[in-house]
Protein backbone atom coordinates (compact mmCIF):
# COMPACT_ATOMS: atom_id res chain seq x y z
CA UNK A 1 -17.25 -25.74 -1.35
CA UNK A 2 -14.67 -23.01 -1.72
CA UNK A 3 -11.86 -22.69 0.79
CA UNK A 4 -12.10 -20.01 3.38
CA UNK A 5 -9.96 -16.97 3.11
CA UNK A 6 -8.37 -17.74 5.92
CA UNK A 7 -7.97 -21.68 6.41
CA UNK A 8 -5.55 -22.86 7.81
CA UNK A 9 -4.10 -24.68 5.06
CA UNK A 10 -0.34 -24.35 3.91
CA UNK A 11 0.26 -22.55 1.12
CA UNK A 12 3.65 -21.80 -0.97
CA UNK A 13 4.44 -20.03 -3.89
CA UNK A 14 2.26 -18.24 -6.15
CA UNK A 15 -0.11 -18.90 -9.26
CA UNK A 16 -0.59 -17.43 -12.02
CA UNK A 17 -3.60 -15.71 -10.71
CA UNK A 18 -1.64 -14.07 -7.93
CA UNK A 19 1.29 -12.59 -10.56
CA UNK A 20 -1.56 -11.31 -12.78
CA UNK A 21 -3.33 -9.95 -9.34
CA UNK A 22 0.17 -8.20 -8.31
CA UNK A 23 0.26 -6.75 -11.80
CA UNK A 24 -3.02 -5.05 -11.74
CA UNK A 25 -2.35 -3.25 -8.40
CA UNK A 26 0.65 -2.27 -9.08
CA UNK A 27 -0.33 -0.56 -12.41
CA UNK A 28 -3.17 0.97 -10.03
CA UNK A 29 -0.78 2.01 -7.83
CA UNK A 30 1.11 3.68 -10.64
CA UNK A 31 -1.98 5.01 -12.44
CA UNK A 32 -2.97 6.54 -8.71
CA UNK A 33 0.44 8.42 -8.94
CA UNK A 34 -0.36 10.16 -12.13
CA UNK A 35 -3.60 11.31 -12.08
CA UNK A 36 -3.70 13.48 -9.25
CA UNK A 37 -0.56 15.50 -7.64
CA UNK A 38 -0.85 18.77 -5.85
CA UNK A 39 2.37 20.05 -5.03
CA UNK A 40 2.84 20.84 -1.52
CA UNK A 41 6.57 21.64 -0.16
CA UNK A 42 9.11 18.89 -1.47
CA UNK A 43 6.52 15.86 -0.98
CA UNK A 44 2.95 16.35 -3.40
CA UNK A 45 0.05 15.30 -2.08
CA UNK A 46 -1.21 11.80 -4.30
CA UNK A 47 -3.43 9.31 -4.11
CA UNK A 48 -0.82 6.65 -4.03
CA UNK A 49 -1.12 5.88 -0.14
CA UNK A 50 -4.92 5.14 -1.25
CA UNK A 51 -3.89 2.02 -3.49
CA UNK A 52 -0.92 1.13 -0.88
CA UNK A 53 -3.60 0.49 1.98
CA UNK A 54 -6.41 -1.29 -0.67
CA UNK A 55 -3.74 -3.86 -2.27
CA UNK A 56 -3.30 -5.37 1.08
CA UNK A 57 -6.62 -4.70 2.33
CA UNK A 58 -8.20 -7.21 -0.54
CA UNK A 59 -5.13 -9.17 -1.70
CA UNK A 60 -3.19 -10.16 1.79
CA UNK A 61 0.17 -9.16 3.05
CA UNK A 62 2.15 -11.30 0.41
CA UNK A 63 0.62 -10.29 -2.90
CA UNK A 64 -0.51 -6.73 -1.54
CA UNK A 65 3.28 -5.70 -0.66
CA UNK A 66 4.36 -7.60 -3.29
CA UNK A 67 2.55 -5.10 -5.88
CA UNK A 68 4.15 -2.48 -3.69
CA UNK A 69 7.49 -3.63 -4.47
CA UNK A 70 6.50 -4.14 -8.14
CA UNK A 71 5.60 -0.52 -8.47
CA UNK A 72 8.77 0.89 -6.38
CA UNK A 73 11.30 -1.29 -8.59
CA UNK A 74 9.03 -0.23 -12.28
CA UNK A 75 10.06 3.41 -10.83
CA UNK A 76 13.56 2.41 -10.08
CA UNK A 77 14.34 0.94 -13.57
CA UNK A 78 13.56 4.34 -14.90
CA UNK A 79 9.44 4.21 -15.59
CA UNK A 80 8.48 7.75 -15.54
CA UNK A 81 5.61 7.03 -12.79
CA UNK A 82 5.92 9.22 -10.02
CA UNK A 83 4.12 12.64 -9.96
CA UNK A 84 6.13 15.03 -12.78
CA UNK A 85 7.28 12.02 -14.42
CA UNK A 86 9.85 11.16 -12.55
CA UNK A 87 11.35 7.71 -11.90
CA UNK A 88 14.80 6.12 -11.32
CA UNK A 89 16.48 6.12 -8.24
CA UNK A 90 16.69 9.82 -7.16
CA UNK A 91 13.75 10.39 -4.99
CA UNK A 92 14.55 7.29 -3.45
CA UNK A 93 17.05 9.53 -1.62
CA UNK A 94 15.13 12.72 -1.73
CA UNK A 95 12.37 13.43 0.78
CA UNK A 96 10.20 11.31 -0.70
CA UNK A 97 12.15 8.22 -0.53
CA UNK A 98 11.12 7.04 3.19
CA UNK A 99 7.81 7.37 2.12
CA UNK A 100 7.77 5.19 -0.78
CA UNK A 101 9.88 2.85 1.27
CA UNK A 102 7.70 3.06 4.15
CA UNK A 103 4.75 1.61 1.72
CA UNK A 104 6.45 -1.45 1.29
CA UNK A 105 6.27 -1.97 4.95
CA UNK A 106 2.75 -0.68 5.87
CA UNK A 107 1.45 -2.79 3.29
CA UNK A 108 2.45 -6.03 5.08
CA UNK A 109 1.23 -4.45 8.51
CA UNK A 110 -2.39 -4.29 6.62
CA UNK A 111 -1.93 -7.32 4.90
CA UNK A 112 -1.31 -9.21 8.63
CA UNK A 113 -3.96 -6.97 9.96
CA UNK A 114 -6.60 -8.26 7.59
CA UNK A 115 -5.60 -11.74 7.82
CA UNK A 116 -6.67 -11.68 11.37
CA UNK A 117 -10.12 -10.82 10.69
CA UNK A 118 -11.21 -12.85 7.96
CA UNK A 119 -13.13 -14.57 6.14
CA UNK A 120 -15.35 -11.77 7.20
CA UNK A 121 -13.57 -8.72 6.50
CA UNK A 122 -15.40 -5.61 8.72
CA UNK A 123 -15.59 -1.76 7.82
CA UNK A 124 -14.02 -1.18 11.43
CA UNK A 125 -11.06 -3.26 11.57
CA UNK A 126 -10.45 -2.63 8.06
CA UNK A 127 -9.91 1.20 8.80
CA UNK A 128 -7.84 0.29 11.55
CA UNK A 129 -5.41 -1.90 9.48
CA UNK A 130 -5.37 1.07 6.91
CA UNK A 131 -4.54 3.94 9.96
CA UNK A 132 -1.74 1.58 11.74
CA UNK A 133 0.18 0.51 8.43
CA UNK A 134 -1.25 3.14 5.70
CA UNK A 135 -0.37 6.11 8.26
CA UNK A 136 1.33 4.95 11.22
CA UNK A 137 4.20 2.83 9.26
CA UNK A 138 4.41 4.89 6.47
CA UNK A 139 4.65 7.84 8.72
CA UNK A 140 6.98 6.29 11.15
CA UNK A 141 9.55 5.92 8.10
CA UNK A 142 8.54 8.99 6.23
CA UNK A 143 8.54 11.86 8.19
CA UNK A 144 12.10 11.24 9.87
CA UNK A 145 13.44 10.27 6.30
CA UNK A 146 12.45 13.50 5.00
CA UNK A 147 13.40 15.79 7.95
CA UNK A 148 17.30 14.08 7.29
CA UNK A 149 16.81 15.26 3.79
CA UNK A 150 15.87 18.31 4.41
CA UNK A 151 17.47 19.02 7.15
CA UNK A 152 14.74 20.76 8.97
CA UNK A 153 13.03 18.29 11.46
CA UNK A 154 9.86 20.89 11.77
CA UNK A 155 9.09 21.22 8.26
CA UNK A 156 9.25 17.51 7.92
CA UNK A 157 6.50 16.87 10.90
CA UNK A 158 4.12 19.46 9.72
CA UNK A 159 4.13 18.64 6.22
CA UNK A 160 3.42 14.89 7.10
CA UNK A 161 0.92 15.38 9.45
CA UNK A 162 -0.86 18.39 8.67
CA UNK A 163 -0.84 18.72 5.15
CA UNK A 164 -1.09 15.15 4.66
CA UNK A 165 -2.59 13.28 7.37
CA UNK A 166 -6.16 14.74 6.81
CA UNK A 167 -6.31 13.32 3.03
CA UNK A 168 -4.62 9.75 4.33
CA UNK A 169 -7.44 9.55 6.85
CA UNK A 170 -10.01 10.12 4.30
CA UNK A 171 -7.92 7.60 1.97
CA UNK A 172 -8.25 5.08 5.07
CA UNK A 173 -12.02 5.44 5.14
CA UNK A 174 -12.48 4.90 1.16
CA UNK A 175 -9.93 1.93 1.49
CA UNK A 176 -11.98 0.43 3.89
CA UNK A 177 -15.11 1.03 2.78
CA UNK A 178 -14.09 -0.67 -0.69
CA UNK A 179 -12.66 -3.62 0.82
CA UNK A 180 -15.60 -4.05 2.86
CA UNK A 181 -17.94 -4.17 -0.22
CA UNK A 182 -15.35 -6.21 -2.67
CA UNK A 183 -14.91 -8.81 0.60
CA UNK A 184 -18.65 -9.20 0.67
CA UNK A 185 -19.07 -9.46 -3.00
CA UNK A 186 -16.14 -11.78 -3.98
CA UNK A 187 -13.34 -12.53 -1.40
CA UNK A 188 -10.53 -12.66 -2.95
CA UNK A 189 -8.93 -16.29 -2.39
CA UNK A 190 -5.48 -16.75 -0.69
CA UNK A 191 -2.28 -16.67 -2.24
CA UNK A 192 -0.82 -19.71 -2.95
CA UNK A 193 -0.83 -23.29 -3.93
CA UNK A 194 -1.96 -25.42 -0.65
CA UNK A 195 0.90 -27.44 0.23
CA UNK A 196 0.52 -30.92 -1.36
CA UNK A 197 -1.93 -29.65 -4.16
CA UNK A 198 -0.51 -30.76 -7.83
């Protein structure tokens, strides 16, 4: 019988499956930069926050931020994957650098989040996970990141929460509602060897 998603059996490192798992999201994560960007002030509007809350949501807090921080150093090495084509480190230290940073930490807040609930991952607690790390995290980092770089605190809070906090909530609610049906069609198994295992 397959282990439960979230046994409490010891695990360390990761497989092969988890590096090819990590790989996938973060391409998604990249290909979710690209397709869509609607310029809006200094910071576009994506749909990169969308694959930031499902990595976590269906692979856990390791491999979930892990992708994260797969994508962010692809775009620091000079990958032309941000919106526009950018990549390098500049817009680490533009407005848009808190944000990007701040993924790397509301990732692992979802990732924790879900961990808690399962093996039985729920619509519900799902879209909670996604609004405390996917918004409130990111946010938390974001918005004060980009009101240093611009130097106008205002601008800052109303371009993070009303220009984008609409669009994150309805990224939330499709995050959650895809976890819920991947979770109840194939749970994704933990990350990991289980200590002891050869």
């Amino acid at each position: 019988m397959p282990e439960a998603p979230n046994s409490r059996v010891r695990r360390r490192g990761l497989t092969a499956r988890d590096i090819a798992l990590i790989g996938v999201f973060a391409a998604l994560l990249a290909a979710l930069s690209v397709t869509v960007a609607i310029p809006v002030g200094p910071v576009p509007i994506t749909l990169q926050t969308l694959g930031v809350m499902l990595a976590p949501s269906l692979l856990g807090a390791k491999r979930g931020s892990l992708a994260v921080v797969t994508f962010l150093a692809l775009v620091v090495a000079g990958l032309p994957l941000l919106p526009g084509g950018r990549g390098g480190p500049v817009p680490f230290v533009g407005p848009t650098g808190g944000y990007m940073l701040g993924w790397v930490l509301g990732a692992l807040t979802i990732g924790l989040l879900v961990h808690l609930m399962l093996p039985r991952y729920r619509f519900w607690p799902g879209l909670a996970a996604n609004i405390v790390g996917g918004i409130g995290v990111v946010y938390l980092i974001g918005v004060p990141w980009s009101a240093v770089a611009l130097g106008d605190e205002l601008l800052a809070a109303i371009t993070g929460v009303g220009v984008f906090l609409p669009g994150d909530l309805a990224k939330a609610v499709l995050a959650a509602g895809i976890a819920t049906a991947v979770h109840r069609a194939y749970p994704v198994p933990p990350a990991g060897r289980p200590v002891g295992a050869v």
